[in-house]
PDB file of N, CA and C in Angstrom:
ATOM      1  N   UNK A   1      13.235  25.480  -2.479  1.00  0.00           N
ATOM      2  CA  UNK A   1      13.628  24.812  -1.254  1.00  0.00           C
ATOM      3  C   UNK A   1      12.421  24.231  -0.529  1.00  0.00           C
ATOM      4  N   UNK A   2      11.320  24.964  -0.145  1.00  0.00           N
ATOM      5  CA  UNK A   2       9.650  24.635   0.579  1.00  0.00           C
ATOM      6  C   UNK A   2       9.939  23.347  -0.385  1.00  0.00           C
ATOM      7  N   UNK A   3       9.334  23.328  -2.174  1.00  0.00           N
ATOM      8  CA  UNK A   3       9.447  22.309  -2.381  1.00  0.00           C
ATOM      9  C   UNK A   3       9.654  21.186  -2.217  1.00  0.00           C
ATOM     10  N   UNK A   4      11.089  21.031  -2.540  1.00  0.00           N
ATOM     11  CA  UNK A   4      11.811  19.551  -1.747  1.00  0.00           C
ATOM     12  C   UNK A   4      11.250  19.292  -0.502  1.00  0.00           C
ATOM     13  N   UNK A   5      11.720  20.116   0.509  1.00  0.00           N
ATOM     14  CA  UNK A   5      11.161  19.655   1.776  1.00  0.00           C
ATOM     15  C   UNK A   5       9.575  19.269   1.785  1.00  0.00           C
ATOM     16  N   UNK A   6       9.051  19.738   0.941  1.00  0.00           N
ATOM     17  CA  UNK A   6       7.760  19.056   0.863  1.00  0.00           C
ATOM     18  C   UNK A   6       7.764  17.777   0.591  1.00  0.00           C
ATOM     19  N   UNK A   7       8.561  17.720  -0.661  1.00  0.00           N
ATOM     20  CA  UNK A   7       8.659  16.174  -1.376  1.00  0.00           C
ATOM     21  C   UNK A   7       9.319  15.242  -0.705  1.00  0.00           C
ATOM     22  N   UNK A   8       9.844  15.584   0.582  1.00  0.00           N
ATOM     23  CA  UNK A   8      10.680  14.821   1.081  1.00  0.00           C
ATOM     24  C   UNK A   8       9.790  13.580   2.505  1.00  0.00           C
ATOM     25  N   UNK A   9       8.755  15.055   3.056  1.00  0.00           N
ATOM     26  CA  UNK A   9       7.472  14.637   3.810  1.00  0.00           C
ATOM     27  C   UNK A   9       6.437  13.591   3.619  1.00  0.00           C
ATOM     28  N   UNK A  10       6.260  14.125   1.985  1.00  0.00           N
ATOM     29  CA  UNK A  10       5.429  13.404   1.626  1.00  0.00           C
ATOM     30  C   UNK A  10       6.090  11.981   1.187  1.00  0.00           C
ATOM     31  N   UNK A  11       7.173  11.907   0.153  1.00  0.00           N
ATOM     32  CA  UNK A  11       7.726  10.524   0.360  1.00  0.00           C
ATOM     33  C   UNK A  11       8.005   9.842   1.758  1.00  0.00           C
ATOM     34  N   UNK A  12       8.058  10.382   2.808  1.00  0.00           N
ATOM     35  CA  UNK A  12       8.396   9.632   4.113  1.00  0.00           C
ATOM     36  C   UNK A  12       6.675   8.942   4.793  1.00  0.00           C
ATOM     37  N   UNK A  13       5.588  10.012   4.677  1.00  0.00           N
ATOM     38  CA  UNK A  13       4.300   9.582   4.749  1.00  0.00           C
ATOM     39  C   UNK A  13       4.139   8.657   4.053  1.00  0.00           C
ATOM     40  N   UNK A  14       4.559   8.801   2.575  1.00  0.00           N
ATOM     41  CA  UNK A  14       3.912   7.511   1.813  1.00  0.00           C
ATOM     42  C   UNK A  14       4.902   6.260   2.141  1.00  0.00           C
ATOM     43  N   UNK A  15       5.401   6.365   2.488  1.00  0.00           N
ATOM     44  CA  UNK A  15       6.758   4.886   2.727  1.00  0.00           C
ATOM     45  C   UNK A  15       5.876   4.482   4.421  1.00  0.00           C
ATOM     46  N   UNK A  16       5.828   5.444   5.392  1.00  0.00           N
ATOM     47  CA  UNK A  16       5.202   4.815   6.426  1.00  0.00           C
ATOM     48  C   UNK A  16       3.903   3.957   6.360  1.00  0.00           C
ATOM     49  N   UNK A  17       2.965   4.979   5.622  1.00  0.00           N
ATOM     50  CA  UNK A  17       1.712   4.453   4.963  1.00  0.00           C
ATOM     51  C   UNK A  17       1.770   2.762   4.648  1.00  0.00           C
ATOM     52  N   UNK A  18       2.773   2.676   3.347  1.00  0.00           N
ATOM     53  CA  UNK A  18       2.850   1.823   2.763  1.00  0.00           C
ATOM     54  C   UNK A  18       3.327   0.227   3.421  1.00  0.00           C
ATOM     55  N   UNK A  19       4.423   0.793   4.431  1.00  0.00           N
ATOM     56  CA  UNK A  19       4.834  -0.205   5.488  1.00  0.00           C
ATOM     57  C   UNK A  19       3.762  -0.493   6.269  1.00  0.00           C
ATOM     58  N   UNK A  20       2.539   0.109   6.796  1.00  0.00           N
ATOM     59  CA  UNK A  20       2.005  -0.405   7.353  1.00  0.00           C
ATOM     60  C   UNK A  20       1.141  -1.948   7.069  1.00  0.00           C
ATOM     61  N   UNK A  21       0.162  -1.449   6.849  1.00  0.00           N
ATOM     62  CA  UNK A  21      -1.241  -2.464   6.190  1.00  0.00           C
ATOM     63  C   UNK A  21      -1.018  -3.037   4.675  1.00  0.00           C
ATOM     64  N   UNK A  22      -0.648  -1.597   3.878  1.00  0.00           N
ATOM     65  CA  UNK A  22      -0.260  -2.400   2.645  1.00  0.00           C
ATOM     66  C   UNK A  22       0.658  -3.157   2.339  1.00  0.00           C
ATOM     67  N   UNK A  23       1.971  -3.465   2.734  1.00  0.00           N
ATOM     68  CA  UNK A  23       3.169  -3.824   2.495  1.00  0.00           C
ATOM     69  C   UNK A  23       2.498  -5.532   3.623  1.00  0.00           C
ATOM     70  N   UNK A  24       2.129  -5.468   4.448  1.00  0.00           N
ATOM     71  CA  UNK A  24       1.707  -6.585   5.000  1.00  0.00           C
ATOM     72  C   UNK A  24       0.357  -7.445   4.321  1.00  0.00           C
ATOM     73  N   UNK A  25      -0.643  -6.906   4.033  1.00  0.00           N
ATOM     74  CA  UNK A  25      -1.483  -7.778   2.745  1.00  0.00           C
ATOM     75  C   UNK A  25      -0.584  -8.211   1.796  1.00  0.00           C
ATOM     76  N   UNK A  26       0.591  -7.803   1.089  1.00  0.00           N
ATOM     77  CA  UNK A  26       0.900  -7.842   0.162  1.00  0.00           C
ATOM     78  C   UNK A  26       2.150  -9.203   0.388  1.00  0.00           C
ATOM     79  N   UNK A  27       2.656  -8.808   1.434  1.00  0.00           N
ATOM     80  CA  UNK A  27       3.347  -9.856   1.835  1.00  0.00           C
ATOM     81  C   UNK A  27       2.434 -11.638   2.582  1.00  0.00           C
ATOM     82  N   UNK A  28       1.288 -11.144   2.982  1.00  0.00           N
ATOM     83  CA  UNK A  28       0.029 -12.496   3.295  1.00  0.00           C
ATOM     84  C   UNK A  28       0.025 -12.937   1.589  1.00  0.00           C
ATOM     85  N   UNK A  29      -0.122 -12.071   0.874  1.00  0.00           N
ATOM     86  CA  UNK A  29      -0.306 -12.837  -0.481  1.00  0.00           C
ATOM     87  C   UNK A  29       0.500 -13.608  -1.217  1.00  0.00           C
ATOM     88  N   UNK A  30       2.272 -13.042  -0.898  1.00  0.00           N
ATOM     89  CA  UNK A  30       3.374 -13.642  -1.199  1.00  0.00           C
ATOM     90  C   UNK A  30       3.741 -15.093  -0.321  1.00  0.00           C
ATOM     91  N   UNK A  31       3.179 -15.045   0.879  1.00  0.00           N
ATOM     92  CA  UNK A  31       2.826 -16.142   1.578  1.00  0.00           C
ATOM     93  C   UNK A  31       2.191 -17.048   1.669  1.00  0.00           C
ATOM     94  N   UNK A  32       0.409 -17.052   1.583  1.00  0.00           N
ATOM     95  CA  UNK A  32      -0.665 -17.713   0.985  1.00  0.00           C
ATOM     96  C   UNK A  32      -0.781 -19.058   1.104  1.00  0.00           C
ATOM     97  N   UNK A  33       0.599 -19.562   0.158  1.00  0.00           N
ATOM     98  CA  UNK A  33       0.914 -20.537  -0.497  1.00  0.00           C
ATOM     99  C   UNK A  33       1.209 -21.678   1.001  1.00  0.00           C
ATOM    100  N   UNK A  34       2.542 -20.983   1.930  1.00  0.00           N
ATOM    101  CA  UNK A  34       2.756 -21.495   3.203  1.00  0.00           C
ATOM    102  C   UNK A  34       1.928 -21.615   3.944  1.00  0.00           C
ATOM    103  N   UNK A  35       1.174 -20.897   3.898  1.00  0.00           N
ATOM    104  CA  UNK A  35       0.072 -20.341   5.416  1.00  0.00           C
ATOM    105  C   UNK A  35      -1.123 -21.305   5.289  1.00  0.00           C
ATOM    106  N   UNK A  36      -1.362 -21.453   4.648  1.00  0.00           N
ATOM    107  CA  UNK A  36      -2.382 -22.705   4.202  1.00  0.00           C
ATOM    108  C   UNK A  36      -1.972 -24.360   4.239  1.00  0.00           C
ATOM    109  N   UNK A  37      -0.579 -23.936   4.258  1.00  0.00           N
ATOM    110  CA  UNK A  37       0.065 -25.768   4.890  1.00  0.00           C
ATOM    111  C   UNK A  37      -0.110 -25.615   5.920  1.00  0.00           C
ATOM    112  N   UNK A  38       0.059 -24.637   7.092  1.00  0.00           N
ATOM    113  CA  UNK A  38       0.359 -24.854   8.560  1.00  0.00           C
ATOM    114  C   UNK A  38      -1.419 -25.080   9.271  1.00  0.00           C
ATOM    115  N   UNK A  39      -0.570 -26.555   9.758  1.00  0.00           N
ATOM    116  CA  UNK A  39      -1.995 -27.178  10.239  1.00  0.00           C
ATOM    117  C   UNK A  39      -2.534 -26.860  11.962  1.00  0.00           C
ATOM    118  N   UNK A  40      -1.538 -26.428  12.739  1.00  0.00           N
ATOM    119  CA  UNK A  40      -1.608 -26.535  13.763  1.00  0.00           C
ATOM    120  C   UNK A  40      -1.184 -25.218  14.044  1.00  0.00           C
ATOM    121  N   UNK A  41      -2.256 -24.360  14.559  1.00  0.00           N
ATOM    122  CA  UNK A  41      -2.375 -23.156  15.154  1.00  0.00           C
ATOM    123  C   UNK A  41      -2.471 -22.802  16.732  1.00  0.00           C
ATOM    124  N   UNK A  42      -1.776 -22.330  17.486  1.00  0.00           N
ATOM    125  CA  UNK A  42      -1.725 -22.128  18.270  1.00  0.00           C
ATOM    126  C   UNK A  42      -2.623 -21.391  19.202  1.00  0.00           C
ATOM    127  N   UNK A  43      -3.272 -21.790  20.090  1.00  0.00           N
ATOM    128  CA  UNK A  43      -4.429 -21.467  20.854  1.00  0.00           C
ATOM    129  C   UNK A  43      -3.804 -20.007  21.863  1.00  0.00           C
ATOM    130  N   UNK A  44      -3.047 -20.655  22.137  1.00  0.00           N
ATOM    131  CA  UNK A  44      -2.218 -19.555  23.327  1.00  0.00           C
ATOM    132  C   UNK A  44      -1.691 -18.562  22.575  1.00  0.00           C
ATOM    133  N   UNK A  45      -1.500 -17.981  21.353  1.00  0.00           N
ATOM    134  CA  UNK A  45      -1.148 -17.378  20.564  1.00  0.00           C
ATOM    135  C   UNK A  45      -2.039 -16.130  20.782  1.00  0.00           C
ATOM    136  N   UNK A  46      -1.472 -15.087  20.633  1.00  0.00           N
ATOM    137  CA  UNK A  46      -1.961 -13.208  20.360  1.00  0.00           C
ATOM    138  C   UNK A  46      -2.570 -12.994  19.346  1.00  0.00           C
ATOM    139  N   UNK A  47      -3.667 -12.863  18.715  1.00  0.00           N
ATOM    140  CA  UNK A  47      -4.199 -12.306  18.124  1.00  0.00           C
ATOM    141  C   UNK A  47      -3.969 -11.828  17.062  1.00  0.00           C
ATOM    142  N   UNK A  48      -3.733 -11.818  16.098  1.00  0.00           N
ATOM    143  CA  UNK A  48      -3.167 -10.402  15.006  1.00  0.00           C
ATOM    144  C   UNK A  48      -1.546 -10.047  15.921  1.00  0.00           C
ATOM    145  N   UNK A  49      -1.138 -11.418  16.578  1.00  0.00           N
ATOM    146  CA  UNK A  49       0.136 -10.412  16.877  1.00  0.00           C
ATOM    147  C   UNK A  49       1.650 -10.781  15.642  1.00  0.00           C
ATOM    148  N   UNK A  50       1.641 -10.956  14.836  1.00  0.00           N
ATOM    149  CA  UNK A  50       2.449 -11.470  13.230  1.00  0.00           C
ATOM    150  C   UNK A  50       2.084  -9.577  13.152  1.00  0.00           C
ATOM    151  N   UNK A  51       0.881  -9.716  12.837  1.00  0.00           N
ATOM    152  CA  UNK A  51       0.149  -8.804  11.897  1.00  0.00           C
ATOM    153  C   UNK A  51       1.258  -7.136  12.340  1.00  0.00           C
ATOM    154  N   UNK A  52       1.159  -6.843  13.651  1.00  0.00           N
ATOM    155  CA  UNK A  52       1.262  -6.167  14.694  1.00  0.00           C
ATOM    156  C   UNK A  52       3.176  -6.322  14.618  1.00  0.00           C
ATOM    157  N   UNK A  53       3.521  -7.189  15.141  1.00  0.00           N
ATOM    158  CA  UNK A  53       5.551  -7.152  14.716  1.00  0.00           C
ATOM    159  C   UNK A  53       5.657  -6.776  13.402  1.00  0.00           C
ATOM    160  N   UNK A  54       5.230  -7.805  12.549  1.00  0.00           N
ATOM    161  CA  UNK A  54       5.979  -7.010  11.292  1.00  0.00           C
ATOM    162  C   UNK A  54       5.634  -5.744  10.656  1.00  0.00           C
ATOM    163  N   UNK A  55       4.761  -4.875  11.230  1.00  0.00           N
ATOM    164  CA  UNK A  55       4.362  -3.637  10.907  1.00  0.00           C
ATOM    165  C   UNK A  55       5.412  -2.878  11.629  1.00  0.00           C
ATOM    166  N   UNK A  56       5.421  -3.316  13.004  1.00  0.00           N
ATOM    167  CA  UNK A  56       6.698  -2.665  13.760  1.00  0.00           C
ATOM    168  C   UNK A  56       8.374  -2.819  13.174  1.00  0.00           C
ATOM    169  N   UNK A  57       8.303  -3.997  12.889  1.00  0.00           N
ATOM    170  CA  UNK A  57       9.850  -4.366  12.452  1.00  0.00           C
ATOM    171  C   UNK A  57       9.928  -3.643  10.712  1.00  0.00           C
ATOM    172  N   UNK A  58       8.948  -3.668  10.217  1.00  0.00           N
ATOM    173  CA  UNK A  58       9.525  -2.886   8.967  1.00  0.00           C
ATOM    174  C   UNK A  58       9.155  -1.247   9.257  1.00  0.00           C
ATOM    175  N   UNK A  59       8.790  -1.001  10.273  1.00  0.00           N
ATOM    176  CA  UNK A  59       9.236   0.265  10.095  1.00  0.00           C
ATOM    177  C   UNK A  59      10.505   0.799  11.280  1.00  0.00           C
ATOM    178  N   UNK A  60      10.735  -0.472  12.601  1.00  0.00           N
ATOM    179  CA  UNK A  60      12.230  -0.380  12.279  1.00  0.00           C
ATOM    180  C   UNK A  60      13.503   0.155  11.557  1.00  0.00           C
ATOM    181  N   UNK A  61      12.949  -1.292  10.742  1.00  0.00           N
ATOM    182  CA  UNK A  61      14.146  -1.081   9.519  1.00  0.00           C
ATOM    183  C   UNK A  61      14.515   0.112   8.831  1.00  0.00           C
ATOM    184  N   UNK A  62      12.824   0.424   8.070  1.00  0.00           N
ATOM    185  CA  UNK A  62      12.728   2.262   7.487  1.00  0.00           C
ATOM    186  C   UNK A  62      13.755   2.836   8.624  1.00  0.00           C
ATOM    187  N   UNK A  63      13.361   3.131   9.814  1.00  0.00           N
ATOM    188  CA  UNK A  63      14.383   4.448  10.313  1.00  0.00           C
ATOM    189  C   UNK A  63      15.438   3.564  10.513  1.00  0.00           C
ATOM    190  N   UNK A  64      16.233   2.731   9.976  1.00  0.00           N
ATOM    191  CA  UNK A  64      17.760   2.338  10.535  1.00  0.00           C
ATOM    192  C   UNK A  64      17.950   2.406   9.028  1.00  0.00           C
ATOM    193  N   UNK A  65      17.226   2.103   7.454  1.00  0.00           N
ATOM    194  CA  UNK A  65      17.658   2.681   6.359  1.00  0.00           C
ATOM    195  C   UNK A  65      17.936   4.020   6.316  1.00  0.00           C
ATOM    196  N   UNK A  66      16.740   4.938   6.782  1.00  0.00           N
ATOM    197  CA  UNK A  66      17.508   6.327   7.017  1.00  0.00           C
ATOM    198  C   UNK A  66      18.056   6.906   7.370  1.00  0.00           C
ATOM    199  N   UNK A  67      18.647   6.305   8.797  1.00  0.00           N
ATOM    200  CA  UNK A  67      19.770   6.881   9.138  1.00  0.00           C
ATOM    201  C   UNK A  67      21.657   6.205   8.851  1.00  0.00           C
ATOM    202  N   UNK A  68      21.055   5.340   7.776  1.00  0.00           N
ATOM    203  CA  UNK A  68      22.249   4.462   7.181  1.00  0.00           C
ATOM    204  C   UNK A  68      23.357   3.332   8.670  1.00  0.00           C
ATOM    205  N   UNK A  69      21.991   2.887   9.208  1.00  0.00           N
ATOM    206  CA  UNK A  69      22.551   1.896  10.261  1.00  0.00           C
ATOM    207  C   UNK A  69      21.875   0.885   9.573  1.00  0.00           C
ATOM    208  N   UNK A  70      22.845   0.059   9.076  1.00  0.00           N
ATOM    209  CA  UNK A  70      22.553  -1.183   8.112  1.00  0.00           C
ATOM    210  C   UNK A  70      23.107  -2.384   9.105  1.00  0.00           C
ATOM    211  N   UNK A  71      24.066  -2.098   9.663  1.00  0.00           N
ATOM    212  CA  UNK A  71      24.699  -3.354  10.685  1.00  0.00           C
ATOM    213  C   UNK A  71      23.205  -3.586  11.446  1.00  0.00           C
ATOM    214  N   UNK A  72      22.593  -2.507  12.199  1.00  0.00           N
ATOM    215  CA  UNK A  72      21.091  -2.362  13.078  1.00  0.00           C
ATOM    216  C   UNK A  72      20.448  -3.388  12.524  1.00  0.00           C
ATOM    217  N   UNK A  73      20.173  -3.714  11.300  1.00  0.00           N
ATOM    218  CA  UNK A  73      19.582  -4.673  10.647  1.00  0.00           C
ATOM    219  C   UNK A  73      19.160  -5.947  11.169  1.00  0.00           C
ATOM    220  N   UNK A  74      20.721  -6.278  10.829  1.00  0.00           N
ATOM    221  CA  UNK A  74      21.271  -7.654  11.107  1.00  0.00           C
ATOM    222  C   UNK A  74      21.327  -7.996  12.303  1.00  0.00           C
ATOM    223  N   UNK A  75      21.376  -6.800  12.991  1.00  0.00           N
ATOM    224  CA  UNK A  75      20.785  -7.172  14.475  1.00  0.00           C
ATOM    225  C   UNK A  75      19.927  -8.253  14.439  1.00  0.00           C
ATOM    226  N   UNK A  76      18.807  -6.872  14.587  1.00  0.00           N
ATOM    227  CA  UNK A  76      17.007  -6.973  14.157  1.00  0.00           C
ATOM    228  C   UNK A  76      17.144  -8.355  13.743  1.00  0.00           C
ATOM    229  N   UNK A  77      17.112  -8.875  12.870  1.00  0.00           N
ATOM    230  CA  UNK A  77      17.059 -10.076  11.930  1.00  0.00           C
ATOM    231  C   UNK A  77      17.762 -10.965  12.504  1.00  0.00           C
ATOM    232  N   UNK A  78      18.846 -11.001  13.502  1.00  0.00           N
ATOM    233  CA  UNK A  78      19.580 -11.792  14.464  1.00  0.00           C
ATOM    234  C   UNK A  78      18.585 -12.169  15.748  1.00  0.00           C
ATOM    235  N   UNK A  79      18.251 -11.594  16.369  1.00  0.00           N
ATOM    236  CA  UNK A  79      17.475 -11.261  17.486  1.00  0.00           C
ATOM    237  C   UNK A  79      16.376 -12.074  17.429  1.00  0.00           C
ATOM    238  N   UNK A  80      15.422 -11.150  15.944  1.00  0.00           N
ATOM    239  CA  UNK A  80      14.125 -12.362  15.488  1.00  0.00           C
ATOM    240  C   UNK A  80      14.756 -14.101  15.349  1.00  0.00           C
ATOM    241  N   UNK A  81      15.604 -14.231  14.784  1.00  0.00           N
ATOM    242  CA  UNK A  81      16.018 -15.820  14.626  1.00  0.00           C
ATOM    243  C   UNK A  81      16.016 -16.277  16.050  1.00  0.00           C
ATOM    244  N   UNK A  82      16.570 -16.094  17.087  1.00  0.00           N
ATOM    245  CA  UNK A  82      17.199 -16.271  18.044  1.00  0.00           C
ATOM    246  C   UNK A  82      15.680 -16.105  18.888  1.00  0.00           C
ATOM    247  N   UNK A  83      15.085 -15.689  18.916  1.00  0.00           N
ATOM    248  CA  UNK A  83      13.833 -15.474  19.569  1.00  0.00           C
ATOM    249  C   UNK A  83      12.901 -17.258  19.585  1.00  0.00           C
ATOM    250  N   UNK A  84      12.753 -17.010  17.776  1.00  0.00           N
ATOM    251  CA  UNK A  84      12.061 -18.030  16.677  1.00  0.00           C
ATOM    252  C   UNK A  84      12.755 -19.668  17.581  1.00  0.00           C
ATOM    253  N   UNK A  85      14.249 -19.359  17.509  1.00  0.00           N
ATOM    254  CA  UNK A  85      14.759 -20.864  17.682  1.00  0.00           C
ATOM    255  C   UNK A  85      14.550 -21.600  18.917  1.00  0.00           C
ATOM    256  N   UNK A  86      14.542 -20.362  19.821  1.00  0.00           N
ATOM    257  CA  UNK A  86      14.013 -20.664  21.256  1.00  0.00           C
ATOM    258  C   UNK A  86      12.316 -21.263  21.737  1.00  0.00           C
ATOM    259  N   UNK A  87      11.862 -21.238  20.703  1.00  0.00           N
ATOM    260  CA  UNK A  87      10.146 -21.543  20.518  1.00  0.00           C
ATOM    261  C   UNK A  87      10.349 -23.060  21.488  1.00  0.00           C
ATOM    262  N   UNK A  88       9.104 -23.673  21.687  1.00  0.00           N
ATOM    263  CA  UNK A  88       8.779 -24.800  21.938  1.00  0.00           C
ATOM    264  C   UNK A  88       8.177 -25.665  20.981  1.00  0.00           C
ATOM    265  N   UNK A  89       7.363 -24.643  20.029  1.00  0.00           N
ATOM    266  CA  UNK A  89       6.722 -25.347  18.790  1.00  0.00           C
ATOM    267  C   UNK A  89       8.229 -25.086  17.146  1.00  0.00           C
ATOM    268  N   UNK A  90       8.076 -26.477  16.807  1.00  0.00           N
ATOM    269  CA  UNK A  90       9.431 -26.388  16.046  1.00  0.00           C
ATOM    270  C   UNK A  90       8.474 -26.706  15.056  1.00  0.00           C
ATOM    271  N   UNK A  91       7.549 -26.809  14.463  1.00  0.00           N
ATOM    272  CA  UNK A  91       6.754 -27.331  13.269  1.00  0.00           C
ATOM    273  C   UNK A  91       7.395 -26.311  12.508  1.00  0.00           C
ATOM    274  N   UNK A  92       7.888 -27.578  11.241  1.00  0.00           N
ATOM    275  CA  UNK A  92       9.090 -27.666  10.441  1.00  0.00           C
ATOM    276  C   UNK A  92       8.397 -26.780   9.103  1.00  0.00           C
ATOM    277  N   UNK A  93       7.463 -26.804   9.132  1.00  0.00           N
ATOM    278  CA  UNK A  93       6.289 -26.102   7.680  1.00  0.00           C
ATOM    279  C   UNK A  93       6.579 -24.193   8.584  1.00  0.00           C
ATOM    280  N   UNK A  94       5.833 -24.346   9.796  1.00  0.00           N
ATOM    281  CA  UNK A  94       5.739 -23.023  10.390  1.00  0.00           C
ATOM    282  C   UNK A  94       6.527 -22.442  10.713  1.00  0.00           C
ATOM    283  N   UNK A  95       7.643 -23.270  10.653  1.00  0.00           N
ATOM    284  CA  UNK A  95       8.820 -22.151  11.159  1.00  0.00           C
ATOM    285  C   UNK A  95       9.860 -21.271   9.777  1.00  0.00           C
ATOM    286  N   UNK A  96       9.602 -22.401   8.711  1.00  0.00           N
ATOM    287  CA  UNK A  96       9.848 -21.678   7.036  1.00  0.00           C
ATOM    288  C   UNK A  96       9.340 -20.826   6.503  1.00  0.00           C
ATOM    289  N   UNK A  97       7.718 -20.696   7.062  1.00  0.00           N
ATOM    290  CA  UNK A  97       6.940 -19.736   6.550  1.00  0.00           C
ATOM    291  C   UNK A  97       7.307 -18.799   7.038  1.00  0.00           C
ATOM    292  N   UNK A  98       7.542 -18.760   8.549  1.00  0.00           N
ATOM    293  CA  UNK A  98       7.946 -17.753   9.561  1.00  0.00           C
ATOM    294  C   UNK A  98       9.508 -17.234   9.233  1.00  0.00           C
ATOM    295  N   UNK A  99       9.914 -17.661   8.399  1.00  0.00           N
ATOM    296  CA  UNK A  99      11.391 -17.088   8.290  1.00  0.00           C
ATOM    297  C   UNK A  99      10.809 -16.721   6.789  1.00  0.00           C
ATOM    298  N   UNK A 100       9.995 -17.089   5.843  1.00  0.00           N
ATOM    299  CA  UNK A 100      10.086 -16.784   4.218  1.00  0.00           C
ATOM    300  C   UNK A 100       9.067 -14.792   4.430  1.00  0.00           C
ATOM    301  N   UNK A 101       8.221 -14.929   5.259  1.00  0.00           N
ATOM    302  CA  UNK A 101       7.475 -13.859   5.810  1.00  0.00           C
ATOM    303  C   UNK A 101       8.499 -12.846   6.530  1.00  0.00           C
ATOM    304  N   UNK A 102       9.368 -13.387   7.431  1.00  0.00           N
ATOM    305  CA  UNK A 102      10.195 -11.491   7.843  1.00  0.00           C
ATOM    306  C   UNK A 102      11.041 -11.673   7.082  1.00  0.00           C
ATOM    307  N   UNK A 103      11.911 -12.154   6.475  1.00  0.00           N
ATOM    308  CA  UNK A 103      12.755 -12.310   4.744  1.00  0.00           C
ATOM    309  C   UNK A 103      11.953 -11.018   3.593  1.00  0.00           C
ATOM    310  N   UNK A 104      10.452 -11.028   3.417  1.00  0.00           N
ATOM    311  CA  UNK A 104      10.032 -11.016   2.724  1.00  0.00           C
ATOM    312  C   UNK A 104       9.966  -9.004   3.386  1.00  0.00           C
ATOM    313  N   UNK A 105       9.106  -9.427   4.486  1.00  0.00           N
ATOM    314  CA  UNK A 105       9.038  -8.299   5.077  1.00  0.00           C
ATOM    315  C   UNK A 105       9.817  -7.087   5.235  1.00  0.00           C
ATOM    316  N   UNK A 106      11.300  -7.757   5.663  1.00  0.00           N
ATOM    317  CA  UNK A 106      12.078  -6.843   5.825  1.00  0.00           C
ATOM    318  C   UNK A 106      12.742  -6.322   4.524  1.00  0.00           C
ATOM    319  N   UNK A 107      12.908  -7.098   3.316  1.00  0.00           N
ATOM    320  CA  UNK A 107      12.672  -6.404   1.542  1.00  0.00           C
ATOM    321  C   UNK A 107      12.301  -5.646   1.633  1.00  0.00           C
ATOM    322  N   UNK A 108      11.242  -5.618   1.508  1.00  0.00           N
ATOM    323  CA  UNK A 108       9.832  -4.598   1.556  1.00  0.00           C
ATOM    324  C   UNK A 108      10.213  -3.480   2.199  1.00  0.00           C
ATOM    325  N   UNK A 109      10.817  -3.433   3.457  1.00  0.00           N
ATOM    326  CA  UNK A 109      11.557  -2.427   3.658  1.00  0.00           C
ATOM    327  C   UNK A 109      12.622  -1.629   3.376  1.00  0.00           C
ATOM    328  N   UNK A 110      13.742  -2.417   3.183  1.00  0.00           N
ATOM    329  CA  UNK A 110      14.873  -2.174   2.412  1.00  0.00           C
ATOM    330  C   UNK A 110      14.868  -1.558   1.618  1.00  0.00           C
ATOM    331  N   UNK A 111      13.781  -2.149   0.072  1.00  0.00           N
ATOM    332  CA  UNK A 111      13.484  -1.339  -0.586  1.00  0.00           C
ATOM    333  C   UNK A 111      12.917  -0.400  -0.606  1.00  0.00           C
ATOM    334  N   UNK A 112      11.846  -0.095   0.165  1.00  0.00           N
ATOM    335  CA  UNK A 112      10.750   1.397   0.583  1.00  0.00           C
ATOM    336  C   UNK A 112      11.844   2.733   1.248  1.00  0.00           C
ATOM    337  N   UNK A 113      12.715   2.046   2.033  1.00  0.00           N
ATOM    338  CA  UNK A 113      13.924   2.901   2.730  1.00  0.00           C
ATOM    339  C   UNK A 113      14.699   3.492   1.036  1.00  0.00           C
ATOM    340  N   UNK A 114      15.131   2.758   0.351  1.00  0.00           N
ATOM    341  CA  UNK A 114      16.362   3.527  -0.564  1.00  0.00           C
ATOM    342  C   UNK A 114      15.330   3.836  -1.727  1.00  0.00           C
ATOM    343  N   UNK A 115      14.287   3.282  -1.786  1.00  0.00           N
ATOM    344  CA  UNK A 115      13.192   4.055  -2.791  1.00  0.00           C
ATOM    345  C   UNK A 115      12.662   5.457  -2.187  1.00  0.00           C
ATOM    346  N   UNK A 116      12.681   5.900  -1.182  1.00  0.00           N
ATOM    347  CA  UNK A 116      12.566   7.174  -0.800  1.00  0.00           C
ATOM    348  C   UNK A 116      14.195   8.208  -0.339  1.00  0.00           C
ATOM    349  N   UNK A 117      15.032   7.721  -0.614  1.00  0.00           N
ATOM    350  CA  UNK A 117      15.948   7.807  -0.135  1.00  0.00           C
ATOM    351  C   UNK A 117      16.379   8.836  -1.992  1.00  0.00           C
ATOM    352  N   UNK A 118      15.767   8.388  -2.876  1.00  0.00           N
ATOM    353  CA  UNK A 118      16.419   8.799  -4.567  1.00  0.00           C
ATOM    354  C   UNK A 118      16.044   9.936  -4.249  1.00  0.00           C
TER     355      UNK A 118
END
């Protein structure tokens, strides 16, 4: 019994872990390709703040996979659109990347949630 409950800790550490920093390099790399079209960067813009939400929003997701609130999701993913559409900057390159990146992101979660979940 200790066992499991061990194994259960440690898969939840390594899924947080993984959502953090790694799961986000990994997703800049799946991106790359976009991020390097977008010509016009925003001055008034936060810092590392991309970097900073989607670390938050996929681990969101993790606790609404574990507690099997999947509608919560679609919230989440409702909310972000609806945020996005309201922008002032509509650049048609940045706003694809910006939807192909939490698309990508929130996978990444999905899967990390029911991959610790076996």
């Amino acid at each position: 019994m200790q066992l499991e409950s061990d194994l259960k800790t440690w898969k939840l550490i390594t899924a947080v872990v993984f959502l953090t920093f790694p799961s986000g390099i990994l997703n800049g790399q799946l991106t790359n390709e976009w991020r390097s079209k977008i010509t016009n960067t925003d001055a008034e813009s936060l810092a590392s703040a991309g970097k900073w939400i989607g670390i938050a929003e996929r681990l969101i997701v993790l606790v609404f996979i574990l507690h099997g609130q999947y509608a919560a999701i679609g919230l989440l993913v409702t909310a972000k659109g609806i945020i996005r559409f309201n922008e002032k900057d509509r650049q048609e390159i940045k706003t694809e990347y910006l939807v192909i990146g939490t698309l990508i992101s929130i996978e990444l979660a999905i899967v990390t949630g029911f991959f610790i979940q076996m």
